[in-house]
Protein backbone atom coordinates (compact mmCIF):
# COMPACT_ATOMS: atom_id res chain seq x y z
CA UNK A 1 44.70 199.04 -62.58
CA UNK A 2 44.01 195.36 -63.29
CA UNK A 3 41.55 194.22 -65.79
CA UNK A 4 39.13 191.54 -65.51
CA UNK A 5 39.75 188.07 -66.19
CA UNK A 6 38.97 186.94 -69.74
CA UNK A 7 40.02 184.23 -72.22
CA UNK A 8 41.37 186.08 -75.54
CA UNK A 9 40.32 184.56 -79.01
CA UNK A 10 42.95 183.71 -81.29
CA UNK A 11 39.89 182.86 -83.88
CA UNK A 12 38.29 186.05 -83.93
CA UNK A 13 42.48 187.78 -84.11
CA UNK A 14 43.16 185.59 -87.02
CA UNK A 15 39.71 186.29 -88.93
CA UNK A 16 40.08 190.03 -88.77
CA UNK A 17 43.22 189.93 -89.70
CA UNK A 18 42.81 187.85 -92.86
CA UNK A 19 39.85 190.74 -93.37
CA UNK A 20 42.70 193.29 -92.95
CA UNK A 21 44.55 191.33 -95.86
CA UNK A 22 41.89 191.10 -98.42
CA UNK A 23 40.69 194.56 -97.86
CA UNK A 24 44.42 195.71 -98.61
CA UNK A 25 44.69 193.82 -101.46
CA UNK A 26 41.02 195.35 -103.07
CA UNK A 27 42.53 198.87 -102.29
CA UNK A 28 45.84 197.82 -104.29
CA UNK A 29 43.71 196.61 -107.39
CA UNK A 30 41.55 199.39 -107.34
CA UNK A 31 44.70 201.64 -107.33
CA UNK A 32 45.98 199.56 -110.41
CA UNK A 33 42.97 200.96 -112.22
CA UNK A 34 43.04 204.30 -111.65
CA UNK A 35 46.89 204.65 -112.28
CA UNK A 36 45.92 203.12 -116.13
CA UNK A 37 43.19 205.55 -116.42
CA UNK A 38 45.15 208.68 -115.27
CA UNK A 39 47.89 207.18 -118.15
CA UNK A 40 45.68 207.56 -120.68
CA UNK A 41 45.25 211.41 -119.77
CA UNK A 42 48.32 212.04 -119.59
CA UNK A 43 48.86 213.57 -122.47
CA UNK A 44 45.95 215.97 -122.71
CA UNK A 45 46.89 216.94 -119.01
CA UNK A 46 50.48 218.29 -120.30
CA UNK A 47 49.31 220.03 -122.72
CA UNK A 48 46.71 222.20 -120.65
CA UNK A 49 49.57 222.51 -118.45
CA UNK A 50 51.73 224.07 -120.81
CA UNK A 51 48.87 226.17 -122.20
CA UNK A 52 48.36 227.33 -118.32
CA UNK A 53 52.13 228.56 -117.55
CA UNK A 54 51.97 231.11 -120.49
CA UNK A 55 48.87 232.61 -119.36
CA UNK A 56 50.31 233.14 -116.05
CA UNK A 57 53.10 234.77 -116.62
CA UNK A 58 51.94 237.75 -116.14
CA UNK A 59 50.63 237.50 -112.43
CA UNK A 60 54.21 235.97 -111.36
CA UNK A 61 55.55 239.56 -110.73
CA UNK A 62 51.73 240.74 -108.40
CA UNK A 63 52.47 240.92 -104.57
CA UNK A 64 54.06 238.02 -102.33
CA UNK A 65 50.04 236.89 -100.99
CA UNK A 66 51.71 233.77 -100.00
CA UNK A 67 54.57 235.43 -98.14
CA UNK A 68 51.83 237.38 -96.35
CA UNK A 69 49.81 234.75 -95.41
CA UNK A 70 52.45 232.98 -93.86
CA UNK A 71 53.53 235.92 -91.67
CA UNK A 72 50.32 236.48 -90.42
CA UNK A 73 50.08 232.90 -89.40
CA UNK A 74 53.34 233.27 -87.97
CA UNK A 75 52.55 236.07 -85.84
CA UNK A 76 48.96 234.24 -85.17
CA UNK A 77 50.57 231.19 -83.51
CA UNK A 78 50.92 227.54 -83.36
CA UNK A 79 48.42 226.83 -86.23
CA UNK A 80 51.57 225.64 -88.58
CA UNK A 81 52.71 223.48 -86.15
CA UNK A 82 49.16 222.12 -85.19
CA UNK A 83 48.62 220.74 -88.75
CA UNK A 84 50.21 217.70 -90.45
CA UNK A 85 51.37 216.79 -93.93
CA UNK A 86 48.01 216.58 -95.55
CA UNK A 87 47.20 219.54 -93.93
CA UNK A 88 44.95 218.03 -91.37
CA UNK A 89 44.43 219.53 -87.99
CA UNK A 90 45.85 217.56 -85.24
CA UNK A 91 46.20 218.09 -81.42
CA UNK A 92 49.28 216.84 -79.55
CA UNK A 93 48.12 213.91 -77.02
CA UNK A 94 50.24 212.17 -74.29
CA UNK A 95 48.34 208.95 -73.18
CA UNK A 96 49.71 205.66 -71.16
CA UNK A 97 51.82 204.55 -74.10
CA UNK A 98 53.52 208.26 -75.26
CA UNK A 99 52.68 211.15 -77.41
CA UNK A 100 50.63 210.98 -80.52
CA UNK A 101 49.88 213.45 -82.92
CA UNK A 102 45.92 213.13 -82.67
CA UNK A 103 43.65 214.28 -86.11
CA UNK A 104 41.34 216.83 -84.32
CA UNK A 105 38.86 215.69 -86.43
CA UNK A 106 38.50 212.17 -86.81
CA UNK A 107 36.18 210.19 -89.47
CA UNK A 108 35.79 206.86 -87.66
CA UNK A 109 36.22 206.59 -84.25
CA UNK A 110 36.43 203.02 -82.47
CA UNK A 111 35.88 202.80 -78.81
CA UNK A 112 36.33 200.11 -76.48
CA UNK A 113 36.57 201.49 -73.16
CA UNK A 114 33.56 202.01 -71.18
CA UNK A 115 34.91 204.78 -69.49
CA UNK A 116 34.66 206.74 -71.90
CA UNK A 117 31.10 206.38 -73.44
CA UNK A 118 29.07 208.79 -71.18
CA UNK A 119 32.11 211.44 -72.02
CA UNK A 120 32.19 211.02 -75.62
CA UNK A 121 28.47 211.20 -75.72
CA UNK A 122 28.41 214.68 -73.94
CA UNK A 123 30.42 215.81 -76.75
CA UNK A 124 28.29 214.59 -79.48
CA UNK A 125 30.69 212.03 -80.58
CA UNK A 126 29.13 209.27 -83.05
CA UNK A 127 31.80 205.92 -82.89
CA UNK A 128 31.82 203.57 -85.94
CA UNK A 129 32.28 201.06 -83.82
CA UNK A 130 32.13 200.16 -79.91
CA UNK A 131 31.65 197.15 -77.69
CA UNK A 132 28.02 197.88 -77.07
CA UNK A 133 27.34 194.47 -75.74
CA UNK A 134 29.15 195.83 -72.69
CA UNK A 135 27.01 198.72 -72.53
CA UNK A 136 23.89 199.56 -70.21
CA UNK A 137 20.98 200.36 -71.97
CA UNK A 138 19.14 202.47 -69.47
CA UNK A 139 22.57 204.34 -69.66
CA UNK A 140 24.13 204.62 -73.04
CA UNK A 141 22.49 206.32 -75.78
CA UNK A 142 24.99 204.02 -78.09
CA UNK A 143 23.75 200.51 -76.43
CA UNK A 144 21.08 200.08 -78.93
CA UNK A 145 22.30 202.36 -82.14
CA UNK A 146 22.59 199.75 -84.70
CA UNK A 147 24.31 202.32 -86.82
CA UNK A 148 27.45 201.41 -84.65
CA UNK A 149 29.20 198.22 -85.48
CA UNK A 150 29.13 196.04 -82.38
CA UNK A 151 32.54 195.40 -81.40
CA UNK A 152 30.95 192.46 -78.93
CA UNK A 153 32.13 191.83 -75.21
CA UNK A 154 36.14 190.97 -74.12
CA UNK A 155 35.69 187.83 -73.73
CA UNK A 156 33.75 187.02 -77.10
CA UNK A 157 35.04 190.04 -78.74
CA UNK A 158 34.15 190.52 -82.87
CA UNK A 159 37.68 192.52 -83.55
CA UNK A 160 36.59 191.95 -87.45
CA UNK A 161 34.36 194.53 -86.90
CA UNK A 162 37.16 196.94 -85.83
CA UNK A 163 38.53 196.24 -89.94
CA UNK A 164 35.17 196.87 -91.33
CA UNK A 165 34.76 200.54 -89.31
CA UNK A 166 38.61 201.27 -90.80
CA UNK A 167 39.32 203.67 -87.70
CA UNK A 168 41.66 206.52 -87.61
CA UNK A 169 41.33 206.86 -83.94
CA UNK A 170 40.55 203.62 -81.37
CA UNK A 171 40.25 204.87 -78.14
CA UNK A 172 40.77 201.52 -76.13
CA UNK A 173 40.88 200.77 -72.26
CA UNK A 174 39.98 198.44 -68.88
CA UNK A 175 37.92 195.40 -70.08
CA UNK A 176 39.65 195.78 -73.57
CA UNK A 177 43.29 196.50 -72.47
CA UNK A 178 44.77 193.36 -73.26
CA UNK A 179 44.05 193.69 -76.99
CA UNK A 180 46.24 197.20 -77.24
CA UNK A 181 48.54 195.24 -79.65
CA UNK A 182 46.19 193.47 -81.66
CA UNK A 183 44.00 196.62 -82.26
CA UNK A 184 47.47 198.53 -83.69
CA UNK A 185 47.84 195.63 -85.88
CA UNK A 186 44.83 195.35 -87.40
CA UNK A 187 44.17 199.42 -87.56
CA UNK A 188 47.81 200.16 -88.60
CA UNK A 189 46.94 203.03 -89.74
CA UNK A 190 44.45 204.38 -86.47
CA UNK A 191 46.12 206.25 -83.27
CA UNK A 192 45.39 203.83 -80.49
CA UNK A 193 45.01 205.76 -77.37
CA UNK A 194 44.72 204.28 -73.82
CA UNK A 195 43.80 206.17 -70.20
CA UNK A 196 44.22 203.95 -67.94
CA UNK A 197 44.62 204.80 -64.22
CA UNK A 198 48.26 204.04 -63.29
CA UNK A 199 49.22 202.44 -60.30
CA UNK A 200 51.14 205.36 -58.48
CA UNK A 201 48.16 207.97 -59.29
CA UNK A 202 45.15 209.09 -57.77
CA UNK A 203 42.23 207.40 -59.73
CA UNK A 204 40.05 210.59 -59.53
CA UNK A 205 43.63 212.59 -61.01
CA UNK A 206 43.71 210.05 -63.63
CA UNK A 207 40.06 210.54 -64.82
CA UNK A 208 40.20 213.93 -65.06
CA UNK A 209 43.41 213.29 -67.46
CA UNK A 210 41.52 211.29 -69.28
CA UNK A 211 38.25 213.39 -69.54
CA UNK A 212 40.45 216.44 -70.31
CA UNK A 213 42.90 214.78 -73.13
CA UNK A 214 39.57 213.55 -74.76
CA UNK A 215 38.22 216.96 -74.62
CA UNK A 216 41.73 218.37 -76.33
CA UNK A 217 41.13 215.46 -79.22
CA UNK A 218 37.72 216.49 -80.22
CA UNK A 219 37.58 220.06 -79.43
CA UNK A 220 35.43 220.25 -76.40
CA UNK A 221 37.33 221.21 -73.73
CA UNK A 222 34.42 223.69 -72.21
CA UNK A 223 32.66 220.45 -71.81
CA UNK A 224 35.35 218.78 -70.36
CA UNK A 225 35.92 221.29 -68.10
CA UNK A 226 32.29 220.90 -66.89
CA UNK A 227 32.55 217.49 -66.38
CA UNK A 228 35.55 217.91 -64.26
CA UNK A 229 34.04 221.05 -61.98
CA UNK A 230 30.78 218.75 -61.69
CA UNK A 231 33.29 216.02 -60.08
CA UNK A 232 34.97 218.70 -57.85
CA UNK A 233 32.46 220.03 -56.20
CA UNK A 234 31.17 216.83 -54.86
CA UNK A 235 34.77 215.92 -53.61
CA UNK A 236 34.79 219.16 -51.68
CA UNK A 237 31.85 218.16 -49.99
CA UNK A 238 32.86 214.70 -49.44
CA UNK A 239 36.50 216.38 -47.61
CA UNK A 240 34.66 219.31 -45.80
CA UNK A 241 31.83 216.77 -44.59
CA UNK A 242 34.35 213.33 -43.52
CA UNK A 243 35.07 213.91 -39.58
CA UNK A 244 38.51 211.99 -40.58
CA UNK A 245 37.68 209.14 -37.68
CA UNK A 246 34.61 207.43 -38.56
CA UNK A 247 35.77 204.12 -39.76
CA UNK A 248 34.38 202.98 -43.40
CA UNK A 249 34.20 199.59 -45.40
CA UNK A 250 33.85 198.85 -49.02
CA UNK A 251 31.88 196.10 -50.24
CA UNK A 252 30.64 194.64 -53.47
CA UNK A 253 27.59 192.25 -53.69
CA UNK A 254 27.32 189.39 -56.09
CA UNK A 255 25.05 186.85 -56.41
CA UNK A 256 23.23 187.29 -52.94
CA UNK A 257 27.10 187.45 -51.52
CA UNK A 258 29.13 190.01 -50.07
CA UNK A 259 32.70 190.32 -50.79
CA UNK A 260 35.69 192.28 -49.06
CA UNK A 261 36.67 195.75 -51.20
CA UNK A 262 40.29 196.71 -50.32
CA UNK A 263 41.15 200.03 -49.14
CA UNK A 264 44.18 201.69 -51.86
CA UNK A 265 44.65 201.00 -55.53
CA UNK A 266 43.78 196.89 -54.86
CA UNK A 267 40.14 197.09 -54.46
CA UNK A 268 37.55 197.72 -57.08
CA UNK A 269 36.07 201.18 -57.45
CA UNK A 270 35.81 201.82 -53.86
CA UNK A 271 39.12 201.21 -52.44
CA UNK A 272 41.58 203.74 -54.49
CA UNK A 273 38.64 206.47 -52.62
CA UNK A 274 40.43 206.04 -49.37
CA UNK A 275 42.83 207.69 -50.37
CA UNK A 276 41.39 210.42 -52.37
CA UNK A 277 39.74 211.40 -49.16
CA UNK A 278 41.90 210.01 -46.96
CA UNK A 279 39.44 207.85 -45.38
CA UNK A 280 40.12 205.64 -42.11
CA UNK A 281 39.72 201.59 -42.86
CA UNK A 282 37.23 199.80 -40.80
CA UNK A 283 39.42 196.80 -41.49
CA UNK A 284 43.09 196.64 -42.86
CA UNK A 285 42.94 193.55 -45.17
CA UNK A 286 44.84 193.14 -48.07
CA UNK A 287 42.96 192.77 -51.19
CA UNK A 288 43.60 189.87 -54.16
CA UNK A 289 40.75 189.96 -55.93
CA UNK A 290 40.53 193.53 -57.86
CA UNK A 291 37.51 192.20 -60.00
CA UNK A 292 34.84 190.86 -57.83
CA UNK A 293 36.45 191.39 -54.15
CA UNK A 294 37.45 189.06 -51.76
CA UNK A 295 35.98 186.75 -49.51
CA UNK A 296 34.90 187.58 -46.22
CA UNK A 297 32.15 186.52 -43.44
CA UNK A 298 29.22 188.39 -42.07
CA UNK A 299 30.62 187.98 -38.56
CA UNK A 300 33.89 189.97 -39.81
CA UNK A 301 32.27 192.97 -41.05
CA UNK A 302 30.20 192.77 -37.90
CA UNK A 303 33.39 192.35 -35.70
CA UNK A 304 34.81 195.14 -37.82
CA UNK A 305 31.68 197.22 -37.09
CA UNK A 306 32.03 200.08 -39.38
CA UNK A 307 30.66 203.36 -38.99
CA UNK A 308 30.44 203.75 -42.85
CA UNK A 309 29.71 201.10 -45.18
CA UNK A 310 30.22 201.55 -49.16
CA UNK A 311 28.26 199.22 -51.61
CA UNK A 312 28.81 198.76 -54.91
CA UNK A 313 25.70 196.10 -56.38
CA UNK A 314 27.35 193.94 -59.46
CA UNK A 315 24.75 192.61 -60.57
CA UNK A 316 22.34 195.82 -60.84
CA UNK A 317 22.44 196.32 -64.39
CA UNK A 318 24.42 192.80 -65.57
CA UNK A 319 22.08 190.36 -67.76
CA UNK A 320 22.28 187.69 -66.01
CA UNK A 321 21.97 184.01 -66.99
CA UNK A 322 18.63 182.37 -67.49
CA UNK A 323 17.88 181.22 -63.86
CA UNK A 324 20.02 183.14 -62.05
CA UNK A 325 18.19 185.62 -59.02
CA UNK A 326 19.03 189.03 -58.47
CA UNK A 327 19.21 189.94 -55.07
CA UNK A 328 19.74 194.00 -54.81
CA UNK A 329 22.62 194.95 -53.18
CA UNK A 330 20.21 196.73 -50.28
CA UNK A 331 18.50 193.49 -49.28
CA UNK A 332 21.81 191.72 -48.98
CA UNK A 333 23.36 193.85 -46.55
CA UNK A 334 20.13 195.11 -44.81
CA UNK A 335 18.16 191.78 -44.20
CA UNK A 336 21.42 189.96 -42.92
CA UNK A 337 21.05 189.16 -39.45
CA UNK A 338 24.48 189.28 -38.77
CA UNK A 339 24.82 192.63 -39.46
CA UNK A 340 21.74 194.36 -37.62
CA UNK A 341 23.89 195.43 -34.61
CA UNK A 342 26.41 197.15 -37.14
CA UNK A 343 26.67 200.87 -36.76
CA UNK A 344 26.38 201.86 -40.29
CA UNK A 345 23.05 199.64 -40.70
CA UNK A 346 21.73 200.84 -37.49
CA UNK A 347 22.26 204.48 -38.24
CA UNK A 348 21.75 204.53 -42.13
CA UNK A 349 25.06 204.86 -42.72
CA UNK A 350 25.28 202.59 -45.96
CA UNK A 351 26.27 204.69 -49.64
CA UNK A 352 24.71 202.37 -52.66
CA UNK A 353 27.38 203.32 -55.49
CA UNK A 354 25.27 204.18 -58.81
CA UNK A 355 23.01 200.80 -60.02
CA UNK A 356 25.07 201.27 -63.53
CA UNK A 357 28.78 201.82 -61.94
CA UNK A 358 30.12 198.32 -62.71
CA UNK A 359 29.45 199.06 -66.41
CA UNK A 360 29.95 202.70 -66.43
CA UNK A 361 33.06 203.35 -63.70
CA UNK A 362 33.42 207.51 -65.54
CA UNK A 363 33.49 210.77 -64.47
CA UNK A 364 30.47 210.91 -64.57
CA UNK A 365 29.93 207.15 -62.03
CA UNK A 366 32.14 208.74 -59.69
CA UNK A 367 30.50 212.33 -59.28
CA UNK A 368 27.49 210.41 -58.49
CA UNK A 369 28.87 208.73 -56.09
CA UNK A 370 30.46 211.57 -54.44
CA UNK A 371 27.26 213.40 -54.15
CA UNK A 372 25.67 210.68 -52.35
CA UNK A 373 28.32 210.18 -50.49
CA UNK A 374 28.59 213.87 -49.31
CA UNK A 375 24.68 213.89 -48.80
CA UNK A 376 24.80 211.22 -46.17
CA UNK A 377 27.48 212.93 -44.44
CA UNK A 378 26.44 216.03 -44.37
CA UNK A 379 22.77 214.04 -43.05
CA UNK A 380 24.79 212.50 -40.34
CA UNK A 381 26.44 215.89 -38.47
């Protein structure tokens, strides 16, 4: 799906990587070093060597313990073919770009995608680094862990701080997608994975791909698993409780303003739920805006006259400028005149998305949502 609009900056690319540079040329002098000091014990090291091999002679002709082990680990499984060169475990993972060979146990983890911060917290994941300026506070345990490196926001991002955490995993994604490439190049050396829902797939599929690959990379799949039943549920109520007819509208409020959320793939958060539950559009208007919605008047909606209205509140949990009013999404669609005689504001028929779900959009966002959802129709039969 689209990401929102942002400006990338070439300053903070070219500053990281310069970082990249100097830090590769410390590691080479420091190697330098150590090769002349291993020189020097050279000799002394051949020597204990040779003294070694004659005192082992005698265990040369014992019983094949090597052989054995690897037959038992032969007839055990896939654990040869599960660890890598240095004898690391890894775990096969095929994101939006391929298949990786993942280490199961990572020592620095970068994330940038906010999907994936309420997942990796359930399974006690600590990131180096992360783009906690994006985060909610009331929400993310990270938000205010100064132990994590903040990677900043997209559009003012500090990708020098992606160097300093020297990653061997970046798990990257929507407000940070564009900077797939430049996260490779300056982590050459990190697996770069990306979940992002794709355009022919079901967006509640695709998060449950993502929440279960994640899940396979850090060995918590009984977690994952949870995560996923805890969404399933709530879409069985949603499909068992939906009459099929009732006609629904998705908006998002801004600024005191409503916009227009497009049923299918096209419209933020709301609209790919259509067709999860194959819901019937109040109004059949292509979307343009993915981000923030698209325009549209009171007296449409109220032409429109939806049974069912969904609301997702921008501004909930954004920091806003200095000066700027918050105007909760309720009081925006509730106090409007124009849309008293509605039928989903006459008979209470409006679902408020989670207050954190533009910052959070997860598994986690969405079986909220559901549950709500599925309480107010199952209040309505």
């Amino acid at each position: 799906m689209p990401t929102e609009d942002f400006a990338p900056q070439d300053a903070a690319l070219e500053s990281a990587r310069v970082a990249t540079g100097s830090e590769r040329t410390a590691r080479s002098s420091a190697a330098t070093l150590r090769s002349r000091a291993l020189g020097g014990l050279s000799l002394g090291v051949i020597a204990m060597l040779a003294l070694s091999a004659c005192g082992s002679d005698a265990q040369v002709e014992e019983p094949d313990a090597g052989e054995s082990e690897a037959s038992e680990t032969e007839e055990g499984g896939t654990e040869a073919a599960e660890t890598d060169a240095e004898g690391s475990a890894t775990v096969t993972i095929e994101d939006d770009h391929g298949t990786h060979e993942v280490p199961t146990d990572p020592q620095s983890v970068v994330v940038t995608d906010n999907r994936s911060y309420r997942t990796l917290e359930a399974f006690g994941v600590e990131p180096s680094a992360a783009a906690r300026s994006l985060m909610d506070a009331q929400t993310h345990a990270y938000a205010e862990d100064e132990s994590i490196l903040d990677l900043g926001n997209h559009r003012e991002p500090d990708l020098e701080n992606v160097v300093a955490a020297e990653p061997d995993l970046i798990i990257n994604g929507q407000r940070f997608q564009d900077y797939y490439e430049d996260l490779g190049g300056l982590a050459p050396d990190a697996t770069v994975l990306e979940f992002e829902p794709q355009a022919d797939a079901d967006l509640v599929e695709e998060l449950i791909r993502k929440t279960e690959s994640l899940g396979e990379v850090f060995g918590q799949e009984d977690i994952a698993a949870d995560l996923v039943e805890e969404l399933e549920v709530e879409m069985t109520r949603v499909q068992e409780a939906y009459d099929g007819e009732s006609t629904v509208m998705g908006l998002l409020t801004s600024g005191g303003d409503m916009s227009y959320v497009a049923p299918g793939p096209d419209g933020r958060a709301i609209g790919p739920v259509f067709d999860t539950f194959n819901l019937t559009p109040a109004l059949e208007q292509e979307g343009e805006n993915e981000s923030h919605g698209d325009d549209i008047s009171v007296e449409a909606i109220a032409t429109a006259d939806p049974d069912w209205l969904l609301v997702l509140d921008r501004d909930a949990r954004l920091t806003l400028d200095e000066g700027e009013e918050y105007t909760p999404a309720a009081e925006v669609v509730e106090e409007s005149a124009a849309l008293a005689n509605v039928s989903a504001v006459e008979n209470d028929q409006v679902v408020y998305l989670p207050e954190n779900f533009y910052l959070t959009e997860d598994i986690q966002a969405y079986t909220e949502f559901f549950r709500d959802f599925a309480d107010a129709l199952e209040a309505a039969e």
